[in-house]
C-alpha atoms as a PDB file:
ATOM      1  CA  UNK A   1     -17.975  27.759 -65.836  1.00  0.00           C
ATOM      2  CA  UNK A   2     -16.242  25.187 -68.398  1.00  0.00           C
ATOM      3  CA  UNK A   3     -15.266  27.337 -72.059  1.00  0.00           C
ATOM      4  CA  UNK A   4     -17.432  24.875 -73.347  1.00  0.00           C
ATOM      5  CA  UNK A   5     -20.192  26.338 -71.202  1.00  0.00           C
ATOM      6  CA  UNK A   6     -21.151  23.217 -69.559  1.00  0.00           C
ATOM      7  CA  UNK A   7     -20.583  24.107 -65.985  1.00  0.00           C
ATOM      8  CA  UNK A   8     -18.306  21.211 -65.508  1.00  0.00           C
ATOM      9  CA  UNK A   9     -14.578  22.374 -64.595  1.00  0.00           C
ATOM     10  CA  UNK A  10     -11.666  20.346 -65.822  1.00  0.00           C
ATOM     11  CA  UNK A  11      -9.533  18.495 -63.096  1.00  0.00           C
ATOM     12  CA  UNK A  12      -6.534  21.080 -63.695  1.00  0.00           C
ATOM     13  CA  UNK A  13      -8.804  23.818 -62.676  1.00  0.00           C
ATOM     14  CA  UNK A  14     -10.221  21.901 -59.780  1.00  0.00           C
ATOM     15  CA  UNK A  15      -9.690  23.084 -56.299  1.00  0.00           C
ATOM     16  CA  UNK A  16      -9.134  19.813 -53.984  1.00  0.00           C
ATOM     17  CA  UNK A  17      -8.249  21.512 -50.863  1.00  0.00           C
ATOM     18  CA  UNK A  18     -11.499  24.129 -51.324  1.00  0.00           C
ATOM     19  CA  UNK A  19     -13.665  21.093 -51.670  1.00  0.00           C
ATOM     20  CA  UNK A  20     -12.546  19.006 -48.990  1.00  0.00           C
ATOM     21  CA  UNK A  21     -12.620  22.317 -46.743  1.00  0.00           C
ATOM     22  CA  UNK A  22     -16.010  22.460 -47.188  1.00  0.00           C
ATOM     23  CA  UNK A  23     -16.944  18.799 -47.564  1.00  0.00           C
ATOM     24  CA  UNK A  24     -14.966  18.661 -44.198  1.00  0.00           C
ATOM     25  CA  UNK A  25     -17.095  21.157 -42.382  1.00  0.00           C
ATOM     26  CA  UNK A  26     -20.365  20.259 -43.631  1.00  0.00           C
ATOM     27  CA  UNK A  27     -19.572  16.481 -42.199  1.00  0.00           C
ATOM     28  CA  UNK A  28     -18.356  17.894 -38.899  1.00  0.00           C
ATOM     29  CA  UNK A  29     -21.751  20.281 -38.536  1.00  0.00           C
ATOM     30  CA  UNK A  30     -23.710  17.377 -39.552  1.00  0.00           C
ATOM     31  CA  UNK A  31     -21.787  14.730 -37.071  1.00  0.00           C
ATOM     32  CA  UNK A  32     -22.296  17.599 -34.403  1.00  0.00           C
ATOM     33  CA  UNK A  33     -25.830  17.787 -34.706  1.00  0.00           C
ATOM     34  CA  UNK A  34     -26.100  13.206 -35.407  1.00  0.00           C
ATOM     35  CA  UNK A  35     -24.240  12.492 -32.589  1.00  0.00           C
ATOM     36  CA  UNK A  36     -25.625  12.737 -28.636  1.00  0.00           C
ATOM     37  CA  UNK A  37     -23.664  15.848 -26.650  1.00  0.00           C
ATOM     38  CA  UNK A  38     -20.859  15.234 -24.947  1.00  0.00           C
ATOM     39  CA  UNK A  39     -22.446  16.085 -21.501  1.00  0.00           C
ATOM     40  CA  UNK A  40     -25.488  13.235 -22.236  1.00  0.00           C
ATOM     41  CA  UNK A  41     -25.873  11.144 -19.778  1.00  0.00           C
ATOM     42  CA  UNK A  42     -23.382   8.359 -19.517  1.00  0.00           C
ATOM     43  CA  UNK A  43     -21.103  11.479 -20.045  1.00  0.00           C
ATOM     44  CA  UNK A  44     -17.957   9.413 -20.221  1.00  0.00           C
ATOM     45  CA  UNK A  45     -19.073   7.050 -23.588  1.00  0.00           C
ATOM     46  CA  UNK A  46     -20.265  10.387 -25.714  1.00  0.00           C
ATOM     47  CA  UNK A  47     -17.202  12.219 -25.256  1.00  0.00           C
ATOM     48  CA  UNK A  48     -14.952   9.449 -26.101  1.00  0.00           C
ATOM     49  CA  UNK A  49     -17.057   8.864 -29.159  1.00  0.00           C
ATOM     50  CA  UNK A  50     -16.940  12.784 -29.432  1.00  0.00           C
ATOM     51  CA  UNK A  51     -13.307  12.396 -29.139  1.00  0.00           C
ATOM     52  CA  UNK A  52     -12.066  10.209 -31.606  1.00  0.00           C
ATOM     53  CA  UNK A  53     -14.951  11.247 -34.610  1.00  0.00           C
ATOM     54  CA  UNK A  54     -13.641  15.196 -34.375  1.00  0.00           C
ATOM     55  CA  UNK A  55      -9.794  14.401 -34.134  1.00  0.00           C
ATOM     56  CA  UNK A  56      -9.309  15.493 -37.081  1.00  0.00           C
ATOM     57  CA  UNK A  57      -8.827  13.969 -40.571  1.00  0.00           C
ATOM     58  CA  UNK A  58      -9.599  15.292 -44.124  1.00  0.00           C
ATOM     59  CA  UNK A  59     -12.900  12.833 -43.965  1.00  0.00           C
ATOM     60  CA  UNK A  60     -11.579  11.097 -47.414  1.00  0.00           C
ATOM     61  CA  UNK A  61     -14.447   8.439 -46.916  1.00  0.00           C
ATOM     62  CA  UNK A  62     -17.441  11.193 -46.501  1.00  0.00           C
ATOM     63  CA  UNK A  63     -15.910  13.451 -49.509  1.00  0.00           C
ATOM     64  CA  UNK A  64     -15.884  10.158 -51.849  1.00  0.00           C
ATOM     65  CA  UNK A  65     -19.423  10.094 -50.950  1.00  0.00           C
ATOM     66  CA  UNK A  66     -20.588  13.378 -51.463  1.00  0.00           C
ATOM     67  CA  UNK A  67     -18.530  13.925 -54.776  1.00  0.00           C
ATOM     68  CA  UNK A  68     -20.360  10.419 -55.857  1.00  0.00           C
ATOM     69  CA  UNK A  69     -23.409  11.961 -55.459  1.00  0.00           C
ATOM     70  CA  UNK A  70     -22.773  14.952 -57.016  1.00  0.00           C
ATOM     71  CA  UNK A  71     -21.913  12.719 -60.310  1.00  0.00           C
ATOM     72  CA  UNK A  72     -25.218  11.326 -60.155  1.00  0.00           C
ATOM     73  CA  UNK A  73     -26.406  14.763 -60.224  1.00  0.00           C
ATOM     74  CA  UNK A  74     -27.940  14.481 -56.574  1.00  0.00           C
ATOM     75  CA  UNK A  75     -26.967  16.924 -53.946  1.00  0.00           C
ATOM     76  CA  UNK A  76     -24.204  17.356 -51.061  1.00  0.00           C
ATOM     77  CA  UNK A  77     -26.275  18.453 -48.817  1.00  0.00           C
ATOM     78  CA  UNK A  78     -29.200  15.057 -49.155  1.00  0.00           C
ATOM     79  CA  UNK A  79     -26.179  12.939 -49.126  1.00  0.00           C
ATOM     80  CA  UNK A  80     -24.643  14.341 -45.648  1.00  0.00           C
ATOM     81  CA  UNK A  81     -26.331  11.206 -43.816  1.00  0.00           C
ATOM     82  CA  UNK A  82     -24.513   8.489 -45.650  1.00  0.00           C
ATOM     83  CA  UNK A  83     -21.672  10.138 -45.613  1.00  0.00           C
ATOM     84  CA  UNK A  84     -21.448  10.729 -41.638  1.00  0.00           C
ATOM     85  CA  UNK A  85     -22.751   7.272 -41.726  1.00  0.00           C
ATOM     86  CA  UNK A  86     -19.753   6.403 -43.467  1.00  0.00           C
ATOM     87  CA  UNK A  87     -17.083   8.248 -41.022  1.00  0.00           C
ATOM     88  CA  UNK A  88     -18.926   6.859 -38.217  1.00  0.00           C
ATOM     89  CA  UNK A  89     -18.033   3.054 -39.395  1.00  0.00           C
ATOM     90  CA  UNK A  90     -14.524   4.235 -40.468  1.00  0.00           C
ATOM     91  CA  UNK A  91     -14.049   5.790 -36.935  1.00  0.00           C
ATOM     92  CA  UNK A  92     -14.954   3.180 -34.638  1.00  0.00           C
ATOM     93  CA  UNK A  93     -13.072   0.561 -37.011  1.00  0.00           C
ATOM     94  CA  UNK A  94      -9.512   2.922 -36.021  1.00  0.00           C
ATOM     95  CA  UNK A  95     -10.613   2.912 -32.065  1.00  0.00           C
ATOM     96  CA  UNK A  96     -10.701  -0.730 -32.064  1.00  0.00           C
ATOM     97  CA  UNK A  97      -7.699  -0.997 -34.502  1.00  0.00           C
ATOM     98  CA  UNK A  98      -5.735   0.806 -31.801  1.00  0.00           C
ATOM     99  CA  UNK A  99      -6.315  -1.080 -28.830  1.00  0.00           C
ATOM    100  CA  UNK A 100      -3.210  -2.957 -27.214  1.00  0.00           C
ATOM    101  CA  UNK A 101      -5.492  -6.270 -28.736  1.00  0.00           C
ATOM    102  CA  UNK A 102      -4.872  -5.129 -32.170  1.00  0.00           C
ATOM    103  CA  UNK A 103      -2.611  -2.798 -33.837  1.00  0.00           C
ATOM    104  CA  UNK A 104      -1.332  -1.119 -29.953  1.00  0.00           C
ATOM    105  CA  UNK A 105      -1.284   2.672 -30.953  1.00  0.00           C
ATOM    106  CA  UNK A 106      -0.417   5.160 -28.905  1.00  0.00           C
ATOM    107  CA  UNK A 107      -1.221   7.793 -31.512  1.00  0.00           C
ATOM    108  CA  UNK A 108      -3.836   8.596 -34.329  1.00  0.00           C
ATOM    109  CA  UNK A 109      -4.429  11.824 -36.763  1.00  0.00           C
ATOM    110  CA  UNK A 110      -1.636  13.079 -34.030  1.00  0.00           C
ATOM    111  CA  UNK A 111      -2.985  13.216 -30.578  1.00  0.00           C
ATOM    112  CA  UNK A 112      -2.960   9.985 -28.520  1.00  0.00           C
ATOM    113  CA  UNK A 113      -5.341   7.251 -28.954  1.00  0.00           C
ATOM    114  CA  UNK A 114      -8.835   6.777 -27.582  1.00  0.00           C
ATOM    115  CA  UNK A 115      -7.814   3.755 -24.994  1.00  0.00           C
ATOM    116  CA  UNK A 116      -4.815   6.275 -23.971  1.00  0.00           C
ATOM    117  CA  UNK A 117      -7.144   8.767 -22.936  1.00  0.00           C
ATOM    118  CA  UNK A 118     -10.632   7.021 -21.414  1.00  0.00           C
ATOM    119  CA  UNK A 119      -8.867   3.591 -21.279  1.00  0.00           C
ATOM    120  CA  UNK A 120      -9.194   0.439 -22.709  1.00  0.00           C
ATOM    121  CA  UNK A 121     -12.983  -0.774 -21.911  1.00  0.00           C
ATOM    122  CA  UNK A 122     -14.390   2.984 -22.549  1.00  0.00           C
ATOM    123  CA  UNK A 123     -12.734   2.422 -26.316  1.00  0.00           C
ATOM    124  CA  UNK A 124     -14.316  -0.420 -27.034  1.00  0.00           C
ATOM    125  CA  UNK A 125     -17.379   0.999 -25.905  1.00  0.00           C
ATOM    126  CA  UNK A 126     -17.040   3.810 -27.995  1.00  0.00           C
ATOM    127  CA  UNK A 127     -16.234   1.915 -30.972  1.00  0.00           C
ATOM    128  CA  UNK A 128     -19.780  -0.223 -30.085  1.00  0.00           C
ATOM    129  CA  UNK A 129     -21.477   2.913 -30.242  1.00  0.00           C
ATOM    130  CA  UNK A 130     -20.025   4.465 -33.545  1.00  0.00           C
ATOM    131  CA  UNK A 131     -20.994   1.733 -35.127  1.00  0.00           C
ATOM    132  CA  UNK A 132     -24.385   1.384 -33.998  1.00  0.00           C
ATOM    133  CA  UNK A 133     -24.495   5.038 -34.708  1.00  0.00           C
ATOM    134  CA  UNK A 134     -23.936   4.636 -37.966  1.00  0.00           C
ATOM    135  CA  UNK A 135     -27.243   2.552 -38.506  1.00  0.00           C
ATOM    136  CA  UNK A 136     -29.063   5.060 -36.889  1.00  0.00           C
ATOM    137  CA  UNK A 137     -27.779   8.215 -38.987  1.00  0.00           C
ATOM    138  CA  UNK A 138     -27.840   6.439 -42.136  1.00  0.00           C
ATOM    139  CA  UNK A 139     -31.761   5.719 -42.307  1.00  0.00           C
ATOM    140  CA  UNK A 140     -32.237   9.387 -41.608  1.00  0.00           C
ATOM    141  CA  UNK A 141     -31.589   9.442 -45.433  1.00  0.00           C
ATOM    142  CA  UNK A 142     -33.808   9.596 -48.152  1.00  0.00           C
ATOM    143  CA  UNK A 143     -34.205   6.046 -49.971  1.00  0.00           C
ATOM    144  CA  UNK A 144     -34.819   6.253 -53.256  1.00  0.00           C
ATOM    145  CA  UNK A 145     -37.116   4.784 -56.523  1.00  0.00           C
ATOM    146  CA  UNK A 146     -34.316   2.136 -57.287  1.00  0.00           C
ATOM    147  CA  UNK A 147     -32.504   2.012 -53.422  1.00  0.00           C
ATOM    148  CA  UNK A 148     -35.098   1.179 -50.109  1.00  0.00           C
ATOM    149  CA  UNK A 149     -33.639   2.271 -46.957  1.00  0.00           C
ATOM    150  CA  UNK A 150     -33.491  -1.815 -47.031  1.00  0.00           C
ATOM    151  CA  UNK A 151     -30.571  -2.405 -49.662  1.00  0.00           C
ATOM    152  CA  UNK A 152     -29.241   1.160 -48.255  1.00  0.00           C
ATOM    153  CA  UNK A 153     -28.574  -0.840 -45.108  1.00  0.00           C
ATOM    154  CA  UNK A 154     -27.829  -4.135 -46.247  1.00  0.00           C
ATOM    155  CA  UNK A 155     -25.019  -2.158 -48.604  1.00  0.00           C
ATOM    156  CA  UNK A 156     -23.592  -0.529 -44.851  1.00  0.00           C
ATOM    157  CA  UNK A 157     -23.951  -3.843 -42.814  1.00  0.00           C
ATOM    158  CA  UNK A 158     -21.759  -5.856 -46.045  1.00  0.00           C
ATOM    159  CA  UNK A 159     -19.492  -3.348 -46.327  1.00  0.00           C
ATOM    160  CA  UNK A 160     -18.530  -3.509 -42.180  1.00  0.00           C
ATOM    161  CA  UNK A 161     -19.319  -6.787 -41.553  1.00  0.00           C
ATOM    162  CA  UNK A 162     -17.772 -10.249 -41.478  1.00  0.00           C
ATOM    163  CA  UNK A 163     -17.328 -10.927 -44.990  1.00  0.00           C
ATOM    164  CA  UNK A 164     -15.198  -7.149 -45.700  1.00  0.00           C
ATOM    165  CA  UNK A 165     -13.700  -4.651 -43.273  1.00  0.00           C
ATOM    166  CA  UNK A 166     -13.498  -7.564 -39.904  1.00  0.00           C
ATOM    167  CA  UNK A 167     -12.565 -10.177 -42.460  1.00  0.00           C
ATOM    168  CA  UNK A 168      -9.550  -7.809 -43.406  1.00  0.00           C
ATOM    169  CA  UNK A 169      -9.026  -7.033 -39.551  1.00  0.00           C
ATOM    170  CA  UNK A 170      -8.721 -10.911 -39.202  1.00  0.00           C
ATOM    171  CA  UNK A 171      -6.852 -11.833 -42.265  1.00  0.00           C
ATOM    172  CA  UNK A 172      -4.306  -8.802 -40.993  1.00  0.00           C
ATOM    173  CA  UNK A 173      -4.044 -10.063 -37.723  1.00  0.00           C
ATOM    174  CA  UNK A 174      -3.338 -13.801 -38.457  1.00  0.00           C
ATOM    175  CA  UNK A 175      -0.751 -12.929 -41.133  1.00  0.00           C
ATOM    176  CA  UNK A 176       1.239 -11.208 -38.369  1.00  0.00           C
ATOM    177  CA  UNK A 177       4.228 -12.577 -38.353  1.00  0.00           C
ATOM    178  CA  UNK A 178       3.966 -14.778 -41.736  1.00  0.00           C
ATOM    179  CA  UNK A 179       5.466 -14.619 -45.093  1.00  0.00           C
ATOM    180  CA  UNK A 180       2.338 -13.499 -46.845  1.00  0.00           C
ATOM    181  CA  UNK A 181       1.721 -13.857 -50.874  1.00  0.00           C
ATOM    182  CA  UNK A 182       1.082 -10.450 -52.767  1.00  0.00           C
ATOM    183  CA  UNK A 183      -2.574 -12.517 -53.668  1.00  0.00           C
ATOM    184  CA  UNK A 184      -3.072 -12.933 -50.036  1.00  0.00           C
ATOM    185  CA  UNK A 185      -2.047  -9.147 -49.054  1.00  0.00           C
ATOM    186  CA  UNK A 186      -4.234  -8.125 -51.679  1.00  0.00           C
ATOM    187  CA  UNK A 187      -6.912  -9.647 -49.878  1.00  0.00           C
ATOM    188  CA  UNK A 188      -6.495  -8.060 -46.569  1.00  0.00           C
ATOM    189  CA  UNK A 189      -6.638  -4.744 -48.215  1.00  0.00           C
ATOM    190  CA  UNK A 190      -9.707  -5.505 -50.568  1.00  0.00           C
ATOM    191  CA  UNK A 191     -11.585  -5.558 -47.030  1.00  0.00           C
ATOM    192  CA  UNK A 192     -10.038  -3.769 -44.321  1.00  0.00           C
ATOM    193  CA  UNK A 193      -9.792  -0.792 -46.503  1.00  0.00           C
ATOM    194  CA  UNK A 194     -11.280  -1.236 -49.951  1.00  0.00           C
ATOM    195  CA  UNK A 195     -14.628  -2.255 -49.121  1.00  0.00           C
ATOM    196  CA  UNK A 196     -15.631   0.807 -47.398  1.00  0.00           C
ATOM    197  CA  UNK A 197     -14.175   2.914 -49.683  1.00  0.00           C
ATOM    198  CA  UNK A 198     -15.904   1.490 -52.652  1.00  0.00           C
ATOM    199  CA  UNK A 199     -19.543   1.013 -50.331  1.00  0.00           C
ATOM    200  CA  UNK A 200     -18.789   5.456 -49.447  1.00  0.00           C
ATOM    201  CA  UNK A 201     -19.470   5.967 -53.127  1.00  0.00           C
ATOM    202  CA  UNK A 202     -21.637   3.388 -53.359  1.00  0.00           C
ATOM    203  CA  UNK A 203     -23.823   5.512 -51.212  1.00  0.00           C
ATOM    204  CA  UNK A 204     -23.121   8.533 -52.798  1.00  0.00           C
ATOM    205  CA  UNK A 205     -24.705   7.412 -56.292  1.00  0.00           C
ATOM    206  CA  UNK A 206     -27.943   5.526 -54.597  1.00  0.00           C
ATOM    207  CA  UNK A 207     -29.082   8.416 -52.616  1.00  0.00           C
ATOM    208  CA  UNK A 208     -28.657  10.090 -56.337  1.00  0.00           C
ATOM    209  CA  UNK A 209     -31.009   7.440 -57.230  1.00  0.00           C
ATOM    210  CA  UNK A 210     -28.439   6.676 -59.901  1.00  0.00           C
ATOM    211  CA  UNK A 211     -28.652   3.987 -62.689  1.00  0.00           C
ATOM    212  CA  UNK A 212     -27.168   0.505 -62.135  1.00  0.00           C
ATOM    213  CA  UNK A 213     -24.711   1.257 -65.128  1.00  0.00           C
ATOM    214  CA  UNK A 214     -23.004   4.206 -62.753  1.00  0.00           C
ATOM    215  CA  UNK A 215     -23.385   1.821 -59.605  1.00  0.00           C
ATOM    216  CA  UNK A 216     -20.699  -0.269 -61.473  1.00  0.00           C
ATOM    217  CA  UNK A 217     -18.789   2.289 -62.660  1.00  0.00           C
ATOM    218  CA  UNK A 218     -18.453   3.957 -58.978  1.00  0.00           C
ATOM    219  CA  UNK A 219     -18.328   0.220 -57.600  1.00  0.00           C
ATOM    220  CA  UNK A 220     -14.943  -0.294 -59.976  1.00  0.00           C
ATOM    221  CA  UNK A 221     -14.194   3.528 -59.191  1.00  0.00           C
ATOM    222  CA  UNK A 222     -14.026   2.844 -54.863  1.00  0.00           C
ATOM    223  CA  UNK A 223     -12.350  -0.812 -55.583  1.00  0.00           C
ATOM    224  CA  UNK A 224      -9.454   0.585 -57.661  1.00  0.00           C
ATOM    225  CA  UNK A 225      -9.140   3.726 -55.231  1.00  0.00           C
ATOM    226  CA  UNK A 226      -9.374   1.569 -52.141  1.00  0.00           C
ATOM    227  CA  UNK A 227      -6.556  -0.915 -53.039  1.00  0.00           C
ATOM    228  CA  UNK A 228      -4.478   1.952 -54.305  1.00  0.00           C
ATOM    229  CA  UNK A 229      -4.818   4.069 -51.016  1.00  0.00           C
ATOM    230  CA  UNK A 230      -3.731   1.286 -48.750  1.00  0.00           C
ATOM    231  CA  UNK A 231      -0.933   0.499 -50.868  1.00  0.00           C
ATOM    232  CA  UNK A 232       0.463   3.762 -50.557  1.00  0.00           C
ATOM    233  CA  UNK A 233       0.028   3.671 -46.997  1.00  0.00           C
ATOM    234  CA  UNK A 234       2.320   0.890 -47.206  1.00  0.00           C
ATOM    235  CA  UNK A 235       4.823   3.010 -48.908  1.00  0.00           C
ATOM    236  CA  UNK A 236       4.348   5.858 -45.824  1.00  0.00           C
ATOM    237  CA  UNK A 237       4.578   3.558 -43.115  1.00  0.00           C
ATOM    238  CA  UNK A 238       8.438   2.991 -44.231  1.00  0.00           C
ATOM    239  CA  UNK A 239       8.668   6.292 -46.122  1.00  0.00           C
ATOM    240  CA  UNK A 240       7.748   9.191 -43.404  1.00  0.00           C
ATOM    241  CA  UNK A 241       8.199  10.402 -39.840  1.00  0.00           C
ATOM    242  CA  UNK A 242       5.355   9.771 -37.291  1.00  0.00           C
ATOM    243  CA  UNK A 243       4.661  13.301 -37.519  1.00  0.00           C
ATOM    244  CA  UNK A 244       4.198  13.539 -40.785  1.00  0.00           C
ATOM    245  CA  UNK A 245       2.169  10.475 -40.593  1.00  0.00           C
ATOM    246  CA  UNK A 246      -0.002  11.854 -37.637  1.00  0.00           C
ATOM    247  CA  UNK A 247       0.242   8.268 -35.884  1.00  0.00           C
ATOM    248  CA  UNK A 248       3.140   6.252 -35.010  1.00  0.00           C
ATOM    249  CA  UNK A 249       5.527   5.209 -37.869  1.00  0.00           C
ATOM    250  CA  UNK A 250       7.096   1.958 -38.903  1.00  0.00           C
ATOM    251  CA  UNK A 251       4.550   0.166 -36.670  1.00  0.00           C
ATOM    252  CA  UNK A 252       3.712  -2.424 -40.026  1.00  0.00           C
ATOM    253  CA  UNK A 253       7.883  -3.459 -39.840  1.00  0.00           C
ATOM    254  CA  UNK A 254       7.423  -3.383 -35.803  1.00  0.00           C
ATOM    255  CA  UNK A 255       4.702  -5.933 -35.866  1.00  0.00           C
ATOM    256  CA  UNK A 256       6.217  -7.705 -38.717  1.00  0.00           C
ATOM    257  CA  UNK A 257       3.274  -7.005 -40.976  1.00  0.00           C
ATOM    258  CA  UNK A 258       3.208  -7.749 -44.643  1.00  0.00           C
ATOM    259  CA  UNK A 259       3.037  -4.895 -46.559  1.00  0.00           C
ATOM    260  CA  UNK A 260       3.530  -4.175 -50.487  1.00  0.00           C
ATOM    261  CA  UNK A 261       7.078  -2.736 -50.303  1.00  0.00           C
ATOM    262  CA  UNK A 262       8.263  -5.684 -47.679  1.00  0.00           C
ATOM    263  CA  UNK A 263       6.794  -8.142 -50.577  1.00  0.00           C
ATOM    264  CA  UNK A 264       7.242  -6.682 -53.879  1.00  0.00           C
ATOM    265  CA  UNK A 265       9.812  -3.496 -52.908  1.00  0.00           C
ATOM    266  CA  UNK A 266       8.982   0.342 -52.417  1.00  0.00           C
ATOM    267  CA  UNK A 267       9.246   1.142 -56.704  1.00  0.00           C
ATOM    268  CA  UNK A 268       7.026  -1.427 -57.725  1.00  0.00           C
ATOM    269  CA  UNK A 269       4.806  -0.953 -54.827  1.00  0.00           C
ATOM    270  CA  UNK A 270       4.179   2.908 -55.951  1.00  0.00           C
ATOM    271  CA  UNK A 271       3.661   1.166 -59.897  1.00  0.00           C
ATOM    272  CA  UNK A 272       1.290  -0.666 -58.427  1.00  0.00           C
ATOM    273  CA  UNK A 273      -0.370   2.448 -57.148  1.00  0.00           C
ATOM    274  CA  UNK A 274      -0.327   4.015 -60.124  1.00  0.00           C
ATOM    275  CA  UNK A 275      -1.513   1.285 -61.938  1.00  0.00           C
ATOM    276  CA  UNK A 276      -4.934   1.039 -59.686  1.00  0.00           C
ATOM    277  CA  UNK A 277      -5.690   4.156 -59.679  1.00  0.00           C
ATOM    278  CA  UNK A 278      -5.430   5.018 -63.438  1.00  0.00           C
ATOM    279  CA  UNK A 279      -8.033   1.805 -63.655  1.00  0.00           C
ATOM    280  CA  UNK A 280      -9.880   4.298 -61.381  1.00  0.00           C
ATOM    281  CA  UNK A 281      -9.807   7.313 -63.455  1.00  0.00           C
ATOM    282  CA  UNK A 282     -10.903   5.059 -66.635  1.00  0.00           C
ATOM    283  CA  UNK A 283     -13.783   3.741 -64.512  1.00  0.00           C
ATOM    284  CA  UNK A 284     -15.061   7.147 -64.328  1.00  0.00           C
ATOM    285  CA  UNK A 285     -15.388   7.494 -68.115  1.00  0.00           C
ATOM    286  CA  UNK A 286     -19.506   6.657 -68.133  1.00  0.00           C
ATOM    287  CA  UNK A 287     -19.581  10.463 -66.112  1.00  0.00           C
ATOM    288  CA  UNK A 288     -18.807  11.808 -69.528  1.00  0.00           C
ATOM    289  CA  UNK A 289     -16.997  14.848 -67.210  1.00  0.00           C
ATOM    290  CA  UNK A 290     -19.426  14.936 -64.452  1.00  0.00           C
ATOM    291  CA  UNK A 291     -17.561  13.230 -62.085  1.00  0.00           C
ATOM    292  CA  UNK A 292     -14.350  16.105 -61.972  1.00  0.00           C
ATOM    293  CA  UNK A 293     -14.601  15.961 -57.948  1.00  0.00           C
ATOM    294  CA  UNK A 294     -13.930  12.208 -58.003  1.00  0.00           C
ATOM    295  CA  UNK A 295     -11.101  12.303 -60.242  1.00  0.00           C
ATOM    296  CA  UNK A 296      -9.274  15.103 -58.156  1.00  0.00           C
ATOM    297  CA  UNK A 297     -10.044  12.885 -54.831  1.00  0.00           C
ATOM    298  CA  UNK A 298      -8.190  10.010 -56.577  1.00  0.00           C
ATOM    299  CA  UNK A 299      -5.522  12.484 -57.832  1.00  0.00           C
ATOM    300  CA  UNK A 300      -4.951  13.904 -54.331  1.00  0.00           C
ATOM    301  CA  UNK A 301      -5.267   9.975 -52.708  1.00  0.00           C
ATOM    302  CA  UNK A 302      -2.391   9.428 -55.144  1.00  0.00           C
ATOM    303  CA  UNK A 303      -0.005  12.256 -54.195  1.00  0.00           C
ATOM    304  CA  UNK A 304       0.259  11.341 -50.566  1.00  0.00           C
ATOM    305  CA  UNK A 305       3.223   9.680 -51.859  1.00  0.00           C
ATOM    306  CA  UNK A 306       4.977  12.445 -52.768  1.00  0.00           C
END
């Protein structure tokens, strides 16, 4: 309890690492029990799914979710479905980000990739079906007075389609190579890794039913957070060892990928990251408090840095 008696803790007195324990395992029991068993019939597709979606991870993108929700003063627990929805998206976008194709990593969240283990065509596969997955886990939510299972899967299908997190893929892909503008870097990350941010706690506030004025403030909130977490993945592709990292280091130099400290240089890339995500923290300001979980996310996104 606050000393103001409100129930709300302050940030300093919030426990990150308790909450995304148990934001963590309430994902993974509710994955286990979305998700076909490894042994269903075609065995080899379910446990590569299987595989990849239980390899680990902190589930950032399921946590963002839940905490929205709890903002909105709706509960973890009614959420759970967007969120897996969420991981599910995030999961199969990494599988196919892997393959030889695309980024060509051997490693993710430290144990080798999927297309290392069940081979290339099983991968892609598996990607396919996390991502149809997703559609079928997220309607198993409540809609809403204000949100129809209809906008709740129009806001999924934006958020991983064409227009956001393939139109980063592409944009990443193509500017392999180049000599890329910060403007046009920016880009790539407001999709490939922005977008889904921003739609996880998107879906956290509509299955709170919340109001449109803290849809905007948690649309600003996973925008600011989004750009700010791939820019300081920048920063540890140059900055740590592959097992710190939990996948292969230095591939963005490797590949000669743009990145914020190849364009702009490591200090002012980790300004930059400061600078986004105190626009996040002021975004949160319409919570009046409520939101303490999402601030301590955004806190924790920020020290991976350090």
């Amino acid at each position: 309890m606050s000393p103001d008696g409100s129930g709300v803790r302050p940030a300093e007195e919030f426990d990150i690492s308790e909450y995304l324990k148990h934001s963590t395992d309430a994902v993974n029991a509710a994955l286990d029990r979305f998700l076909p068993r490894a042994k269903t019939r075609p065995a080899t597709i379910h446990s590569a799914m299987r595989y990849s979606l239980f390899a680990g991870g902190k589930r950032l993108r399921p946590a963002l979710c839940l905490a929205a929700a709890e903002a909105c003063g709706g509960s973890r627990e009614a959420a759970l479905p967007f969120a897996c929805a969420v991981e599910c998206i995030h999961t199969y976008s990494l599988i196919h980000d892997d393959l030889p194709a695309m980024d060509n990593d051997d490693f993710r969240r430290g144990k080798p990739t999927n297309h290392k283990v069940y081979g290339e065509g099983i991968a892609i596969l598996a990607g396919d079906g996390l991502l149809t997955q997703a559609f079928e886990i997220v309607v198993q939510g409540k809609a809403t007075s204000r949100y129809s299972h209809q906008t709740i899967v129009l806001e999924l299908a934006r958020a991983a389609g064409s227009l956001q997190l393939i139109a980063g893929q592409v944009a990443d892909l193509e500017g392999e190579g180049k000599p890329l503008s910060q403007r046009e870097l920016r880009f790539i990350h407001e999709r490939k890794t922005s977008a889904l941010l921003c739609c996880s706690v998107r879906l956290g506030g509509m299955n709170a039913n919340c109001t449109p004025a803290q849809l905007n403030a948690l649309s600003d909130f996973g925008y600011y957070v989004g750009l700010a977490f791939q820019v300081i993945d920048d920063i540890l592709d140059v900055t740590q060892t592959s097992e710190q990292l939990g996948k292969t280091a230095g591939k963005d130099v490797t590949a000669q990928k743009a990145t914020y400290p190849s364009i702009v240089g490591l200090e002012k890339s980790r300004k930059i990251a400061k600078q986004l995500t105190d626009k996040a923290f002021r975004s949160l300001q319409p919570f009046k408090g409520k939101a303490v979980a999402l601030d301590a996310l955004a806190r924790y996104l920020l020290e991976r840095n350090k």
